[in-house]
N, C-alpha and C. Protein backbone atom coordinates (compact mmCIF):
# COMPACT_ATOMS: atom_id res chain seq x y z
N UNK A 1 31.10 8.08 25.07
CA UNK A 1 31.72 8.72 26.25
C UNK A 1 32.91 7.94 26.79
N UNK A 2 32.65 6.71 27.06
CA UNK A 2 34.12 6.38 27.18
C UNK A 2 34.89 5.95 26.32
N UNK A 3 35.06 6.49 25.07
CA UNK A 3 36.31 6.36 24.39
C UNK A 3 37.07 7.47 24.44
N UNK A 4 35.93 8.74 24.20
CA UNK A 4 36.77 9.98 24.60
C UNK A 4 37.05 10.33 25.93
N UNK A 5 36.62 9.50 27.10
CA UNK A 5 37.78 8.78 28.05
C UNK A 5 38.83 8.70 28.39
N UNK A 6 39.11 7.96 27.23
CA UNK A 6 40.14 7.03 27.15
C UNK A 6 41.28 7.68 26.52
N UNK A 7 40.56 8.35 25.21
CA UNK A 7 41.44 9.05 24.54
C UNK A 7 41.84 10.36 24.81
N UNK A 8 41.23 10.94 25.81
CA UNK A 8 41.26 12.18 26.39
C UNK A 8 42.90 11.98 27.53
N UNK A 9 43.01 10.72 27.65
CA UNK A 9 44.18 10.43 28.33
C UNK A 9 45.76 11.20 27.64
N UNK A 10 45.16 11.14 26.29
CA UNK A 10 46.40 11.72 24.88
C UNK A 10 46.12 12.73 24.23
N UNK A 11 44.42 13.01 24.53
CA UNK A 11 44.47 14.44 23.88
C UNK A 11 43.65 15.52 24.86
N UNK A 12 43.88 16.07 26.34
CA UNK A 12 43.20 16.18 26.86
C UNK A 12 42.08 17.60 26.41
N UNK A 13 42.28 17.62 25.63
CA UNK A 13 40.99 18.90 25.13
C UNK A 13 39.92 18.49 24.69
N UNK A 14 40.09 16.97 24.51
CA UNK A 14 38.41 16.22 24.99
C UNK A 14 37.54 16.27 26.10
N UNK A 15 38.51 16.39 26.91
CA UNK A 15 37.57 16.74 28.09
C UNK A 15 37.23 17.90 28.27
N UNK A 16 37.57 18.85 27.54
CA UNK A 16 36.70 19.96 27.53
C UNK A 16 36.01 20.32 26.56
N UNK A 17 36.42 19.58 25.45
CA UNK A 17 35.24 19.58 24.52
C UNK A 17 33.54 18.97 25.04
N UNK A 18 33.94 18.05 26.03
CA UNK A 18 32.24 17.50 26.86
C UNK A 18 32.03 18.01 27.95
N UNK A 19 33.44 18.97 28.19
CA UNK A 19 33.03 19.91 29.58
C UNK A 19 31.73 20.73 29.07
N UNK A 20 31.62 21.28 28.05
CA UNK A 20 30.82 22.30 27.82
C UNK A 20 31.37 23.94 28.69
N UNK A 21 32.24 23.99 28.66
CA UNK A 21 33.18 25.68 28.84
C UNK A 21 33.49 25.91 27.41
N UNK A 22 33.32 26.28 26.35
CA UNK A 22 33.09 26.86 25.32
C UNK A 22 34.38 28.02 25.58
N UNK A 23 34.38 28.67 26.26
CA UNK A 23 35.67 29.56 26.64
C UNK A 23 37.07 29.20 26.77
N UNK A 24 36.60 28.08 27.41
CA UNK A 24 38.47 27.50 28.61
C UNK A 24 38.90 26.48 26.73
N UNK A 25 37.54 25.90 26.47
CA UNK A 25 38.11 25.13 24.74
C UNK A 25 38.61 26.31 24.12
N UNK A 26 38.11 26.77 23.87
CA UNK A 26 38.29 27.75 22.32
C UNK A 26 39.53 28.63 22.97
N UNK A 27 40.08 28.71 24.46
CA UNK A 27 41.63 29.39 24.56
C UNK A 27 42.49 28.32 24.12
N UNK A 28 42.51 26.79 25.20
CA UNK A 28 43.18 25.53 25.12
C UNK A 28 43.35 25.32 23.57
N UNK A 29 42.38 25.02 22.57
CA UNK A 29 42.79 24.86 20.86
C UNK A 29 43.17 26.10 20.39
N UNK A 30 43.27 27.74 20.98
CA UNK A 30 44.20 28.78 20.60
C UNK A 30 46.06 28.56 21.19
N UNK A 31 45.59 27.70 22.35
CA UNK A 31 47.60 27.52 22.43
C UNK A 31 47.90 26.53 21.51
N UNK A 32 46.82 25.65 21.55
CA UNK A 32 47.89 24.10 21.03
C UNK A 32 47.92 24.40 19.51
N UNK A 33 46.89 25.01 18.59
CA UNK A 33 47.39 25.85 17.46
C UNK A 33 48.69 26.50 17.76
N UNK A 34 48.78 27.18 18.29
CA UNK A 34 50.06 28.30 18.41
C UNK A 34 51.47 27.18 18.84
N UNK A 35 51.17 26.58 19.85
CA UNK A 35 52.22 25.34 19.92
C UNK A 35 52.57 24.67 18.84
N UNK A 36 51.71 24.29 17.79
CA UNK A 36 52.08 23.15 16.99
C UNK A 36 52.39 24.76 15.36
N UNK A 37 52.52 25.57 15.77
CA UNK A 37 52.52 26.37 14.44
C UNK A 37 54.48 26.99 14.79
N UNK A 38 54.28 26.80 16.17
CA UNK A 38 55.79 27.58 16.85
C UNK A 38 57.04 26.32 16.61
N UNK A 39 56.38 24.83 16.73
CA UNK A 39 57.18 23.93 16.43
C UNK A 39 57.19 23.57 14.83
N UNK A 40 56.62 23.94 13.82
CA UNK A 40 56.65 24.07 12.85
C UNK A 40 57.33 25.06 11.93
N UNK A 41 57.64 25.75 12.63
CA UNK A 41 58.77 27.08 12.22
C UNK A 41 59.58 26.64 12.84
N UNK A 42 59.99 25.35 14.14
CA UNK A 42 61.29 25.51 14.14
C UNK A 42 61.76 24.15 13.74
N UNK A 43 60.92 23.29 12.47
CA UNK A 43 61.30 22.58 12.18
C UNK A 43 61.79 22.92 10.53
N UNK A 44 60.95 23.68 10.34
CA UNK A 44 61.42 23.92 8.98
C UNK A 44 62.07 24.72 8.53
N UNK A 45 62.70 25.66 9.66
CA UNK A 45 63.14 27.31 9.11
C UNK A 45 64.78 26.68 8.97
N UNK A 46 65.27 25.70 9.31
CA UNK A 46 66.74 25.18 9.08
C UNK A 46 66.69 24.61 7.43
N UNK A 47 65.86 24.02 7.04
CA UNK A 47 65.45 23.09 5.93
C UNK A 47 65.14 24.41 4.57
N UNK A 48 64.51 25.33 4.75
CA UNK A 48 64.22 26.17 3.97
C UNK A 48 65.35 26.95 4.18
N UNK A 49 66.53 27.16 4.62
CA UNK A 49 67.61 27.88 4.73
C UNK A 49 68.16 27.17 3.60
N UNK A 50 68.56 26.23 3.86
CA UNK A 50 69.27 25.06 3.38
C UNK A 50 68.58 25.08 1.37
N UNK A 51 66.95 24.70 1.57
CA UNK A 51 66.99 25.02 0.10
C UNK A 51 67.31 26.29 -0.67
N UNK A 52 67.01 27.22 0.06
CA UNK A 52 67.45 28.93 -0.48
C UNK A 52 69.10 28.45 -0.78
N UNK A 53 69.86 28.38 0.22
CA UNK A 53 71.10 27.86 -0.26
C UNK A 53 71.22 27.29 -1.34
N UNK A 54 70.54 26.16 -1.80
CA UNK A 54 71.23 25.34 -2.91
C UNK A 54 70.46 25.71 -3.74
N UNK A 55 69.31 26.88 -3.63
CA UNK A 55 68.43 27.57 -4.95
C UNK A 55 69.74 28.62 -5.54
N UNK A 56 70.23 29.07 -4.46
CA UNK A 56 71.64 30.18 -5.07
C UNK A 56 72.57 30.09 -5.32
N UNK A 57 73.03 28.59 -4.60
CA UNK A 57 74.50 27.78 -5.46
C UNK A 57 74.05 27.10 -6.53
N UNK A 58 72.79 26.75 -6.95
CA UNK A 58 72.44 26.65 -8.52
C UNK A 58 72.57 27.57 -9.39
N UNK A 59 71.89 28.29 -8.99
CA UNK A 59 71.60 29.84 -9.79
C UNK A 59 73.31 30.00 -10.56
N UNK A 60 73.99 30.59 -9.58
CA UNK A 60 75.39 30.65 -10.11
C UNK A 60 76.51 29.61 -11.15
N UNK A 61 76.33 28.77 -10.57
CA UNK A 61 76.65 27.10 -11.42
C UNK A 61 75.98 27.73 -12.70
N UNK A 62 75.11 27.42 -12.88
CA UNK A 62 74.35 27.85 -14.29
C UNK A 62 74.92 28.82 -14.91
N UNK A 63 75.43 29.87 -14.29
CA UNK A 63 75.70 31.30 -14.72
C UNK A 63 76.77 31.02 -15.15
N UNK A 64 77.77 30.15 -14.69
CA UNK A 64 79.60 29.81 -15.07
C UNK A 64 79.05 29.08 -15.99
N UNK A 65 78.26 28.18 -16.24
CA UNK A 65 78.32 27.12 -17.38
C UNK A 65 78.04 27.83 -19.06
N UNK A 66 77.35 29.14 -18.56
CA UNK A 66 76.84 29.52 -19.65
C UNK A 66 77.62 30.30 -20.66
């Protein structure tokens, strides 16, 4: 109990994991899923642009060489 305390300081959905609200948890780990899935599309959707790009300036290169 007191580590998840302690550590509840950084992750606070410990404390409702020992709250015992079964409800107020299971919404709280439906945002922070959705938070960490919304910052994950906007980390990668620049990066996967970028490889599509150089998947289709390959593609072509190839096509002149041939």
């Amino acid at each position: 109990p007191e580590r998840t305390r302690r550590i509840a300081v950084e992750r606070p959905l410990l404390s409702l994991a020992t709250g015992g609200n079964q409800e107020r948890l299971t919404a709280a780990l439906r945002r922070e899923e959705d938070e960490e899935r919304r910052a994950d599309r906007i980390y990668w959707t620049p990066l996967k642009q970028e490889l599509e790009h150089l998947r289709l300036n390959r593609s072509r290169a190839d096509r002149v060489t041939e």
